[in-house]
C-alpha atoms as a PDB file:
ATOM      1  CA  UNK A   1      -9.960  -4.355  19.595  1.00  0.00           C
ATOM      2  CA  UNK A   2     -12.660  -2.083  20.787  1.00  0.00           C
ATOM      3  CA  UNK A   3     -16.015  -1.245  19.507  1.00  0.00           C
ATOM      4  CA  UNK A   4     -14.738   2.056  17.919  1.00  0.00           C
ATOM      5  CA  UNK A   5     -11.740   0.430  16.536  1.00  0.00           C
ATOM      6  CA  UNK A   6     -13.704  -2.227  14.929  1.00  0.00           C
ATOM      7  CA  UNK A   7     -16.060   0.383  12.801  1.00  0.00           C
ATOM      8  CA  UNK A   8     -12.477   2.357  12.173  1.00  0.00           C
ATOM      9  CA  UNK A   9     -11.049  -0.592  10.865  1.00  0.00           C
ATOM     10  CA  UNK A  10     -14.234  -1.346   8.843  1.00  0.00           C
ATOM     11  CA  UNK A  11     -14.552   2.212   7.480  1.00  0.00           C
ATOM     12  CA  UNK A  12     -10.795   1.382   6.097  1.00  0.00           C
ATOM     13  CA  UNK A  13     -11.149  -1.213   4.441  1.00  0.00           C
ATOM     14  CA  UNK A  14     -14.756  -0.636   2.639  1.00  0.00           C
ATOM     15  CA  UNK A  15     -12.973   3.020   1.562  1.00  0.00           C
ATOM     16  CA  UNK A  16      -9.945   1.025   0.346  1.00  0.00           C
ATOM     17  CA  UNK A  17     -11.592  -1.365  -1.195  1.00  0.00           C
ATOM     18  CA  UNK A  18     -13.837   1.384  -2.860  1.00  0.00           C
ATOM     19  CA  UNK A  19     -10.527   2.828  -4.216  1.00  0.00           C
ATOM     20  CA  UNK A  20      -9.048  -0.502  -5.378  1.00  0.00           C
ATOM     21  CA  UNK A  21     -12.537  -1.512  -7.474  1.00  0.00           C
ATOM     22  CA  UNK A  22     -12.424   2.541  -8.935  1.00  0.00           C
ATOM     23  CA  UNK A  23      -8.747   3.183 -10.096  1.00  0.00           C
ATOM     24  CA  UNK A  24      -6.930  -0.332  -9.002  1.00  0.00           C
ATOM     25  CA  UNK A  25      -3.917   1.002  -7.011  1.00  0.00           C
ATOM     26  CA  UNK A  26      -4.022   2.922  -3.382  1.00  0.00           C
ATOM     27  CA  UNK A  27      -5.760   0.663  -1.646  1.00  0.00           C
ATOM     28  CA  UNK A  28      -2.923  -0.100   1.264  1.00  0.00           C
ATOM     29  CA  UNK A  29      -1.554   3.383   1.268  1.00  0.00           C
ATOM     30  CA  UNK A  30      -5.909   4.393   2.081  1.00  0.00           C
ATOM     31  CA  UNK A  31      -6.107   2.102   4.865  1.00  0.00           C
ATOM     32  CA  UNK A  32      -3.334   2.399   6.678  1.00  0.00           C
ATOM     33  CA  UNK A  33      -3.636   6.338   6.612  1.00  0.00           C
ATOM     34  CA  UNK A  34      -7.360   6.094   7.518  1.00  0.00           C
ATOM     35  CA  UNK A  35      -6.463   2.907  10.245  1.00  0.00           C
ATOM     36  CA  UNK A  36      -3.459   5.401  11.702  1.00  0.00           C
ATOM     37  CA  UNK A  37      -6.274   7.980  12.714  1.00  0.00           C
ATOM     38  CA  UNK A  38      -6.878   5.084  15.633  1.00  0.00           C
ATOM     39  CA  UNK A  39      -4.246   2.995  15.614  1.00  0.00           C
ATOM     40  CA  UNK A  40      -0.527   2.794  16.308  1.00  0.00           C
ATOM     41  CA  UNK A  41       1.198   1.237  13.228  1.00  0.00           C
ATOM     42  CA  UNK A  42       2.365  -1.236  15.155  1.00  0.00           C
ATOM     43  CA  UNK A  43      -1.305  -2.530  15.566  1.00  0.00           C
ATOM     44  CA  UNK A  44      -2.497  -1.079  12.181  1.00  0.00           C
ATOM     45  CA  UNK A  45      -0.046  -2.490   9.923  1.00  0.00           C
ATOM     46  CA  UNK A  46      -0.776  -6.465  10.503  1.00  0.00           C
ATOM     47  CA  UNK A  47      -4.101  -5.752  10.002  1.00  0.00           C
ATOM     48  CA  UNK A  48      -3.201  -5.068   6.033  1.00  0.00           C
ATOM     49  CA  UNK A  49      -1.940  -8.699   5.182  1.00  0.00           C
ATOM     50  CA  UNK A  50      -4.907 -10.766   4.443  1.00  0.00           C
ATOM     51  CA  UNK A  51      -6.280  -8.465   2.102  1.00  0.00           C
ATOM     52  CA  UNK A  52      -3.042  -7.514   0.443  1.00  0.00           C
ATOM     53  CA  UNK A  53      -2.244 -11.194  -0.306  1.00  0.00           C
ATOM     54  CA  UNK A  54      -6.027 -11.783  -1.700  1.00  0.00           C
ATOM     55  CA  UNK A  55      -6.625  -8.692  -3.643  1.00  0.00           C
ATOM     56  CA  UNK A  56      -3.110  -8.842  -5.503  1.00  0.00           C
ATOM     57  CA  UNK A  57      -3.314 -12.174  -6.196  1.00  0.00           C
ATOM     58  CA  UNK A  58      -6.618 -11.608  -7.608  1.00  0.00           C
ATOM     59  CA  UNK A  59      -4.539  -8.694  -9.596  1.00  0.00           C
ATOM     60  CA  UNK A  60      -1.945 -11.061 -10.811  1.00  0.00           C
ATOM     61  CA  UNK A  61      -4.267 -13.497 -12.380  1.00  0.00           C
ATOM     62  CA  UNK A  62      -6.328 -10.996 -14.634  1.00  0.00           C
ATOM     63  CA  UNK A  63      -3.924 -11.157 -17.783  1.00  0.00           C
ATOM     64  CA  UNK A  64      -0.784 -13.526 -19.231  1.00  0.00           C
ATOM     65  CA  UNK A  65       2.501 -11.322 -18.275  1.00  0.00           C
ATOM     66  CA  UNK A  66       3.121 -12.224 -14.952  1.00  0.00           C
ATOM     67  CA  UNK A  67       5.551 -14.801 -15.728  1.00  0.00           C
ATOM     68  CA  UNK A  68       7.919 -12.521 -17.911  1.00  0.00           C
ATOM     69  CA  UNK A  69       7.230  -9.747 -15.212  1.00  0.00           C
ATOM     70  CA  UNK A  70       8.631 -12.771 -12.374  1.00  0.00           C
ATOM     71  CA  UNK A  71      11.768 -12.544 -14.597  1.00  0.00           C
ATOM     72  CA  UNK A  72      12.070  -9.242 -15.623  1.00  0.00           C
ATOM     73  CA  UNK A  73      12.116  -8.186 -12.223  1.00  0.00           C
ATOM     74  CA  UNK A  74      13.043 -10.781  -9.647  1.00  0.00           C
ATOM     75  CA  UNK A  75      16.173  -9.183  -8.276  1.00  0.00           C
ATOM     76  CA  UNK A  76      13.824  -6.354  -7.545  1.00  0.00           C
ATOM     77  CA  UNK A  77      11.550  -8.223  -5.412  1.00  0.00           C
ATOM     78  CA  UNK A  78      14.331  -9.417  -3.783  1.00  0.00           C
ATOM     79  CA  UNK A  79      15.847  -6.270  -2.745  1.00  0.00           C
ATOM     80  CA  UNK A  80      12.006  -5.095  -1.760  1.00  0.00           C
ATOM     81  CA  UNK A  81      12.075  -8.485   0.359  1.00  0.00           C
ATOM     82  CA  UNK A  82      15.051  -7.146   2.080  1.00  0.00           C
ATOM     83  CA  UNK A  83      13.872  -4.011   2.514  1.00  0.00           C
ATOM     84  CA  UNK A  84      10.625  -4.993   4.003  1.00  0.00           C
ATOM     85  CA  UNK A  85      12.312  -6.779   6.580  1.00  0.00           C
ATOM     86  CA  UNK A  86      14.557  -4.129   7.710  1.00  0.00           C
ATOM     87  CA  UNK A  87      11.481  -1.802   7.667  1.00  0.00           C
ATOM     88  CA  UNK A  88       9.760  -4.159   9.670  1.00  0.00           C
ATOM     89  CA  UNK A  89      12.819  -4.295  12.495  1.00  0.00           C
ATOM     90  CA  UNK A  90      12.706   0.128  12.346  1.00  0.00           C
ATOM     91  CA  UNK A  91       8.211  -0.548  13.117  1.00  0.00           C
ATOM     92  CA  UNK A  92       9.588  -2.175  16.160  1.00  0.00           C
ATOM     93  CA  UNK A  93      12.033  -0.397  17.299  1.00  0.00           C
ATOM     94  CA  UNK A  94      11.367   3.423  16.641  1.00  0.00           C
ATOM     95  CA  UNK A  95       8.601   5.871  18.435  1.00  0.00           C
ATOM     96  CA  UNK A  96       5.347   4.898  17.073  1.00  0.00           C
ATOM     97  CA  UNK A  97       4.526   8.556  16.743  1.00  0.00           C
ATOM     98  CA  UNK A  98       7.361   9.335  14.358  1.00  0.00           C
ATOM     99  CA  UNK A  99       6.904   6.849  12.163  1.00  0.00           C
ATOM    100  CA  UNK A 100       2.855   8.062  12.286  1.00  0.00           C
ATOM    101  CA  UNK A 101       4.017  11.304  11.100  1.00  0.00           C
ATOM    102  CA  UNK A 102       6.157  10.025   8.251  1.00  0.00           C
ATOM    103  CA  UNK A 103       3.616   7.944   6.879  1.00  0.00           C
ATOM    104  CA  UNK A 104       1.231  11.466   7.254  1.00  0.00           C
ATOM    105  CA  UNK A 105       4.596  12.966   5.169  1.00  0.00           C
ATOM    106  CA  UNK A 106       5.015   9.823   2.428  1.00  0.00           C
ATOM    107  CA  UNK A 107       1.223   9.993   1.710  1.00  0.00           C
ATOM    108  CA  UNK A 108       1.071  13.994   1.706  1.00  0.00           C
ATOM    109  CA  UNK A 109       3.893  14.099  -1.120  1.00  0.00           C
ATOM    110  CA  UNK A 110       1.740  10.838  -2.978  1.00  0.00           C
ATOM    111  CA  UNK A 111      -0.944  13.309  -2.840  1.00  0.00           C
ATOM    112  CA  UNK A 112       0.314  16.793  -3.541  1.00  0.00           C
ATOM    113  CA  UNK A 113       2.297  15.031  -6.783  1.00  0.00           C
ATOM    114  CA  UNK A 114      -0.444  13.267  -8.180  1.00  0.00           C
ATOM    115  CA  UNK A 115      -2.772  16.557  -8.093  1.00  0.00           C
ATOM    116  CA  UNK A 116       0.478  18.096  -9.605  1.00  0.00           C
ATOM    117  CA  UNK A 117       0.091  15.887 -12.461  1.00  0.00           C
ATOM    118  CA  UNK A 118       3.468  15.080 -11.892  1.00  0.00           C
ATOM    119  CA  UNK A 119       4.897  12.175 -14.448  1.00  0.00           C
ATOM    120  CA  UNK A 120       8.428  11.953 -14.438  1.00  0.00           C
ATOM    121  CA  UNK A 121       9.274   9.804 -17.419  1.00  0.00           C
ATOM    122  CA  UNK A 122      12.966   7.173 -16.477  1.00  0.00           C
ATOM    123  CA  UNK A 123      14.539   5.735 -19.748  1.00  0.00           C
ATOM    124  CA  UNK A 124      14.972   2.026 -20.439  1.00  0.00           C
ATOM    125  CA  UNK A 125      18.578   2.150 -19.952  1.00  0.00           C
ATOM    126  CA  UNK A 126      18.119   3.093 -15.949  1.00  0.00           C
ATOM    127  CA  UNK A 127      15.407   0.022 -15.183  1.00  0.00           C
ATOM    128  CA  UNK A 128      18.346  -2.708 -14.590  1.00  0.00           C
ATOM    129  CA  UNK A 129      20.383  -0.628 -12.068  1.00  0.00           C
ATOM    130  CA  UNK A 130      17.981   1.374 -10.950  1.00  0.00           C
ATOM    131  CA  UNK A 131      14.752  -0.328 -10.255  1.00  0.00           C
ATOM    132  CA  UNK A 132      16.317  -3.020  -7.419  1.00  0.00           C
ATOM    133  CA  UNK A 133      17.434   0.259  -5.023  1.00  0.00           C
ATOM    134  CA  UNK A 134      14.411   1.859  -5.802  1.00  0.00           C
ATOM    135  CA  UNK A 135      12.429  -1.517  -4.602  1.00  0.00           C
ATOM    136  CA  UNK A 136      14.928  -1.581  -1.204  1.00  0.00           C
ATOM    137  CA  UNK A 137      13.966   1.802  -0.577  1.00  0.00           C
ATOM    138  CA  UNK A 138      10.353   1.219  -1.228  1.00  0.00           C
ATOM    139  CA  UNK A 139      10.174  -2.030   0.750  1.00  0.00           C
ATOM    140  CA  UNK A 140      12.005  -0.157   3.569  1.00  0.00           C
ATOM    141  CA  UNK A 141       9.130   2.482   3.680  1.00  0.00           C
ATOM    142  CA  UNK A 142       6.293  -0.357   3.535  1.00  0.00           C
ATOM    143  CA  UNK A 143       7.718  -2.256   6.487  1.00  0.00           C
ATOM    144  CA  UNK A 144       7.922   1.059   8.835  1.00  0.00           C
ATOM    145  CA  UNK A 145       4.762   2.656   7.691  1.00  0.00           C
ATOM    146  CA  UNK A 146       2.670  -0.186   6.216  1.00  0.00           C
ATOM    147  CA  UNK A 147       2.274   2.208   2.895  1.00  0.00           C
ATOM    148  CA  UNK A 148       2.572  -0.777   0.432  1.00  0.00           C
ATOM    149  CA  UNK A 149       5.488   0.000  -2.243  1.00  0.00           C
ATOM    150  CA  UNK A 150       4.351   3.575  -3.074  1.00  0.00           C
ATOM    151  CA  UNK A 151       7.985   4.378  -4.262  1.00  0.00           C
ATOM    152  CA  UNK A 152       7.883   1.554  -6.528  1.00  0.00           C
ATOM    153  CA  UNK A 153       4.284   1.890  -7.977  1.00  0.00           C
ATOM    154  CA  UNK A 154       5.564   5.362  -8.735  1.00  0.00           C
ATOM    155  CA  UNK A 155       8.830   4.329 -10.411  1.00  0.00           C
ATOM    156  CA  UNK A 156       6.875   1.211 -12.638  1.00  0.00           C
ATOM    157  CA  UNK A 157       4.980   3.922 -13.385  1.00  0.00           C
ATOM    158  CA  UNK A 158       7.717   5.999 -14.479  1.00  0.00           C
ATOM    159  CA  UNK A 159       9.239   3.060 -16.819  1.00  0.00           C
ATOM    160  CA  UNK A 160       6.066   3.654 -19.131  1.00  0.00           C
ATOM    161  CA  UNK A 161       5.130  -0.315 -18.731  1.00  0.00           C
ATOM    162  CA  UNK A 162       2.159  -1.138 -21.287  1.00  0.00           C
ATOM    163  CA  UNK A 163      -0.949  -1.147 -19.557  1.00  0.00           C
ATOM    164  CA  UNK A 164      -1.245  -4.933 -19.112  1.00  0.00           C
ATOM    165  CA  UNK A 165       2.742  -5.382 -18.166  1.00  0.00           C
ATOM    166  CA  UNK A 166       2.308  -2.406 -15.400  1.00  0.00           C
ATOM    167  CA  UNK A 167      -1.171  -3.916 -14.183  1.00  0.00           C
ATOM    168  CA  UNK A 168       0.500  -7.345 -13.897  1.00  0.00           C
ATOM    169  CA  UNK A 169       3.754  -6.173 -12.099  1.00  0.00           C
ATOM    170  CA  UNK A 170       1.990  -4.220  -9.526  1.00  0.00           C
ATOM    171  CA  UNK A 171       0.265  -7.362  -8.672  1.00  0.00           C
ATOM    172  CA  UNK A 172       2.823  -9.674  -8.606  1.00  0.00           C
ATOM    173  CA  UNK A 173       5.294  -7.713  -6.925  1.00  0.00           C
ATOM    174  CA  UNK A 174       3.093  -6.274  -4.104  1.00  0.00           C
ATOM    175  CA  UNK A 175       2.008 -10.245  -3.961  1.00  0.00           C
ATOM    176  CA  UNK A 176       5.385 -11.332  -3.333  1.00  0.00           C
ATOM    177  CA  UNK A 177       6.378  -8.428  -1.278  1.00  0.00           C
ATOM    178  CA  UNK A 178       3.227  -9.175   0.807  1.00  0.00           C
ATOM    179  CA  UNK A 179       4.748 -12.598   1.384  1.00  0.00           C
ATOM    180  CA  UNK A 180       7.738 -11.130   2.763  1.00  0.00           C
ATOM    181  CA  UNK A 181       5.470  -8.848   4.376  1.00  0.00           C
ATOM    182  CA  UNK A 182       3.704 -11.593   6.261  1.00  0.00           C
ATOM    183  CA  UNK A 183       7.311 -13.396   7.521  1.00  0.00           C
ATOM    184  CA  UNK A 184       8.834 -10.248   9.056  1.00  0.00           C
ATOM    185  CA  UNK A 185       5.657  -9.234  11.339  1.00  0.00           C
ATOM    186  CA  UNK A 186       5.665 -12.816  12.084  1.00  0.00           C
ATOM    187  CA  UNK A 187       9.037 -12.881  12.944  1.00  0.00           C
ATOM    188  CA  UNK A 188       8.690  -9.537  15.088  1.00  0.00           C
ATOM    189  CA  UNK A 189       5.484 -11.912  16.930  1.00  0.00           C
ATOM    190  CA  UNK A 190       2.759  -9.295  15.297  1.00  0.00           C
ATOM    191  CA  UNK A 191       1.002 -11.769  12.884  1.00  0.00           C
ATOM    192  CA  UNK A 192      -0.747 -14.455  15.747  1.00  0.00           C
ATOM    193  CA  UNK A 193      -3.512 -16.042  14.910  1.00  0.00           C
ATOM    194  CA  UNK A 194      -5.956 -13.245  16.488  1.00  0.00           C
ATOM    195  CA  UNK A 195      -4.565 -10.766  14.306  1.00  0.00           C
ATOM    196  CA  UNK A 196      -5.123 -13.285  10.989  1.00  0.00           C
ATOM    197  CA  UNK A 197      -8.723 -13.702  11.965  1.00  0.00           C
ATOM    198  CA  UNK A 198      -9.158  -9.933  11.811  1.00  0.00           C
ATOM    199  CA  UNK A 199      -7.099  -9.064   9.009  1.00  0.00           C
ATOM    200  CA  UNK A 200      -9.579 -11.977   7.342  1.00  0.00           C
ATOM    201  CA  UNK A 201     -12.223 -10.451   8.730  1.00  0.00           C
ATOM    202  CA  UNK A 202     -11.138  -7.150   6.399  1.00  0.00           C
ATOM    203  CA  UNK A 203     -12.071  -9.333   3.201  1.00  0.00           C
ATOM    204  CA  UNK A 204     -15.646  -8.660   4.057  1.00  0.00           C
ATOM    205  CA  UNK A 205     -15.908  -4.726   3.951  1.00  0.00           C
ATOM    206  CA  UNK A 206     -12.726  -4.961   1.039  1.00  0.00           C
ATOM    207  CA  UNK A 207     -15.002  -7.077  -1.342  1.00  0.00           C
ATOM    208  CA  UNK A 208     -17.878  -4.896  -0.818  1.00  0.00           C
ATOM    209  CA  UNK A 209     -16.016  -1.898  -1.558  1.00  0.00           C
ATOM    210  CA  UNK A 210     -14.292  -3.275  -4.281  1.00  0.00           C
ATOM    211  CA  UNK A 211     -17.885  -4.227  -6.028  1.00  0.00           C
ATOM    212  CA  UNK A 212     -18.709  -0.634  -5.151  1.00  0.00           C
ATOM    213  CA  UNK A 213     -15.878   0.824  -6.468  1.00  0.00           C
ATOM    214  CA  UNK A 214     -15.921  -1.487  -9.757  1.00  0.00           C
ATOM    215  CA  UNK A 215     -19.662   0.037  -9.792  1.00  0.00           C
ATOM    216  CA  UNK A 216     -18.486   3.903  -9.265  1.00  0.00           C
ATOM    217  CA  UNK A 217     -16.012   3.712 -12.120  1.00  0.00           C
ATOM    218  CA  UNK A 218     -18.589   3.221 -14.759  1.00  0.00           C
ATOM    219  CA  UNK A 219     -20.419   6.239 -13.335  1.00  0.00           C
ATOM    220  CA  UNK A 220     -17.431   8.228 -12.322  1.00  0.00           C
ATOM    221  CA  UNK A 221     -14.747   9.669 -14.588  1.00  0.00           C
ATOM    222  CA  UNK A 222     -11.355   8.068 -13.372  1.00  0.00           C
ATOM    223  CA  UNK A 223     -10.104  11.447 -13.133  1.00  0.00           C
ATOM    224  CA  UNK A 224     -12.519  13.151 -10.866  1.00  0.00           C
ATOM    225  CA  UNK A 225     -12.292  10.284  -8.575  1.00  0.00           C
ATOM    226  CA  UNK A 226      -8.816  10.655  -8.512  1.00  0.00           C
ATOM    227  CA  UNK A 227      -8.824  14.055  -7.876  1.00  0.00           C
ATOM    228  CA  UNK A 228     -11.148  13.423  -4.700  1.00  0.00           C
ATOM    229  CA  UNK A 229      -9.096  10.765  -3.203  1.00  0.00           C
ATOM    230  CA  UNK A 230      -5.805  12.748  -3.002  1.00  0.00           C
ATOM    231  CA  UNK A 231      -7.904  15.846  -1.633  1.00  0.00           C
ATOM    232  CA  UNK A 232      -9.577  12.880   0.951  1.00  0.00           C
ATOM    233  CA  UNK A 233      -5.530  11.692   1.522  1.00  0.00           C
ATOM    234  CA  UNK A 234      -4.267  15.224   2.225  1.00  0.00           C
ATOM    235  CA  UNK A 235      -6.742  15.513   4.896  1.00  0.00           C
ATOM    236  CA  UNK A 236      -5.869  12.225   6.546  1.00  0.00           C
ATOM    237  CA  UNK A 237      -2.023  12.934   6.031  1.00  0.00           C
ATOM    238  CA  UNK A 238      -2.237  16.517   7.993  1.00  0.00           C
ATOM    239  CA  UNK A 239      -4.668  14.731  10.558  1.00  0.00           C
ATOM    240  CA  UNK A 240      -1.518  12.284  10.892  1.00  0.00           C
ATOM    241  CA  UNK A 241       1.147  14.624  11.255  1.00  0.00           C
ATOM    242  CA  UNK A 242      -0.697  16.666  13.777  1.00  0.00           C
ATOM    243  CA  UNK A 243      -1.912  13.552  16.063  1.00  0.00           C
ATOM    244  CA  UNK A 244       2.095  12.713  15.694  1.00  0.00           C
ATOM    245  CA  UNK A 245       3.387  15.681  16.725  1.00  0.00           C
ATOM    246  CA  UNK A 246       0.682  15.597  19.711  1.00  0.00           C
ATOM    247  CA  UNK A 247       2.080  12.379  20.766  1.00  0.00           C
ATOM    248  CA  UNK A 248       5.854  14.057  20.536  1.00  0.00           C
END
């Protein structure tokens, strides 16, 4: 990596980690749109796994549910296993540029929803049948464009989990799908042990921002911040569509 890609990939992961400490989800979807400005995915994307597997297994410790959430939904994480890996195969084997400018599209719509207040409520009933497609489709998207289950952050969110529940199956599934995360770039040859050393080189500037972040929230309302970020992420997601259709 060079000198510029270095402070890039620094910048990243102090802003995502500033994002995880403040409102505890976004932080992959951040750095990934902020490492694309750079960075093909294909190079990007590896760089994510070391501090996904440390900072959601952090997450997955702070409360008691994770076991019941392991069982409630383990065919989920299964089908988001699957999916992972096929989205992994499409990283390798479509344009990098295209799937640049459909992460720039997935993290537009995050964006332009969220400032929508948009909170589409999904009844019990639909979780069983419902939630393992919706975990394919979401694994799918965070093996091509490294945007760590964003579909199915939105869809727990949707099932109206209590607080603890939804902070404790965000954690353990993007822990387990970070697993599977891990095995497919290493079976495409993308995790070596070069790339480890930086992506564990990323816990530095993750930690700090995370402490900063933690530190922000008490000063911060949650909502202001939130507003900011998706502002901050429509910028980066029109700066990645354009610099994709450049590359076209």
């Amino acid at each position: 990596m060079t000198e510029t890609q270095i402070a890039l990939a620094a910048t990243a992961f102090l802003i995502a980690g500033i994002v995880k400490g403040a409102v505890g989800i976004g932080q992959m979807t951040t750095a990934v749109a902020i490492l694309g400005l750079g960075l093909d995915l294909r190079t990007a994307v590896p760089l994510l796994i070391v501090p996904a597997l440390v900072s959601n297994l952090w997450q997955t410790t702070q409360g008691s549910a994770a076991p019941a959430m392991l069982k409630r939904f383990a065919l989920a994480n299964l089908a988001g296993g699957i999916g992972i890996a096929l989205g992994t195969a499409i990283l390798f084997a479509v344009e990098p540029a295209l799937l640049s400018g459909a992460l720039g599209i997935l993290v537009a719509a995050y964006a332009a929803l969220t400032l929508a207040r948009f909170d589409p409520v999904a009844p019990p009933s639909v979780e069983r049948w419902g939630t393992p497609p919706m975990a394919f489709a979401s694994g799918v998207l965070t093996g091509a464009t490294g945007s760590l289950h964003l579909l199915l952050a939105a869809w727990f969110a949707a099932l109206k989990l209590p607080r603890e529940a939804y902070i404790q199956a965000i954690g353990l599934t993007f822990l387990i799908a970070s697993l599977f995360w891990a095995g497919s770039l290493f079976w495409k040859g993308a995790l070596d042990a070069t790339t480890i050393a930086w992506s564990a080189a990323a816990l530095v500037p993750t930690f700090v921002g995370m402490a900063a972040g933690s530190a922000l929230r008490r000063r911060v309302a949650e909502s202001v911040f939130r507003t900011g970020l998706m502002i901050f992420l429509l910028v980066l997601s029109a700066s990645l569509v354009w610099k994709a259709m450049s590359r076209l």
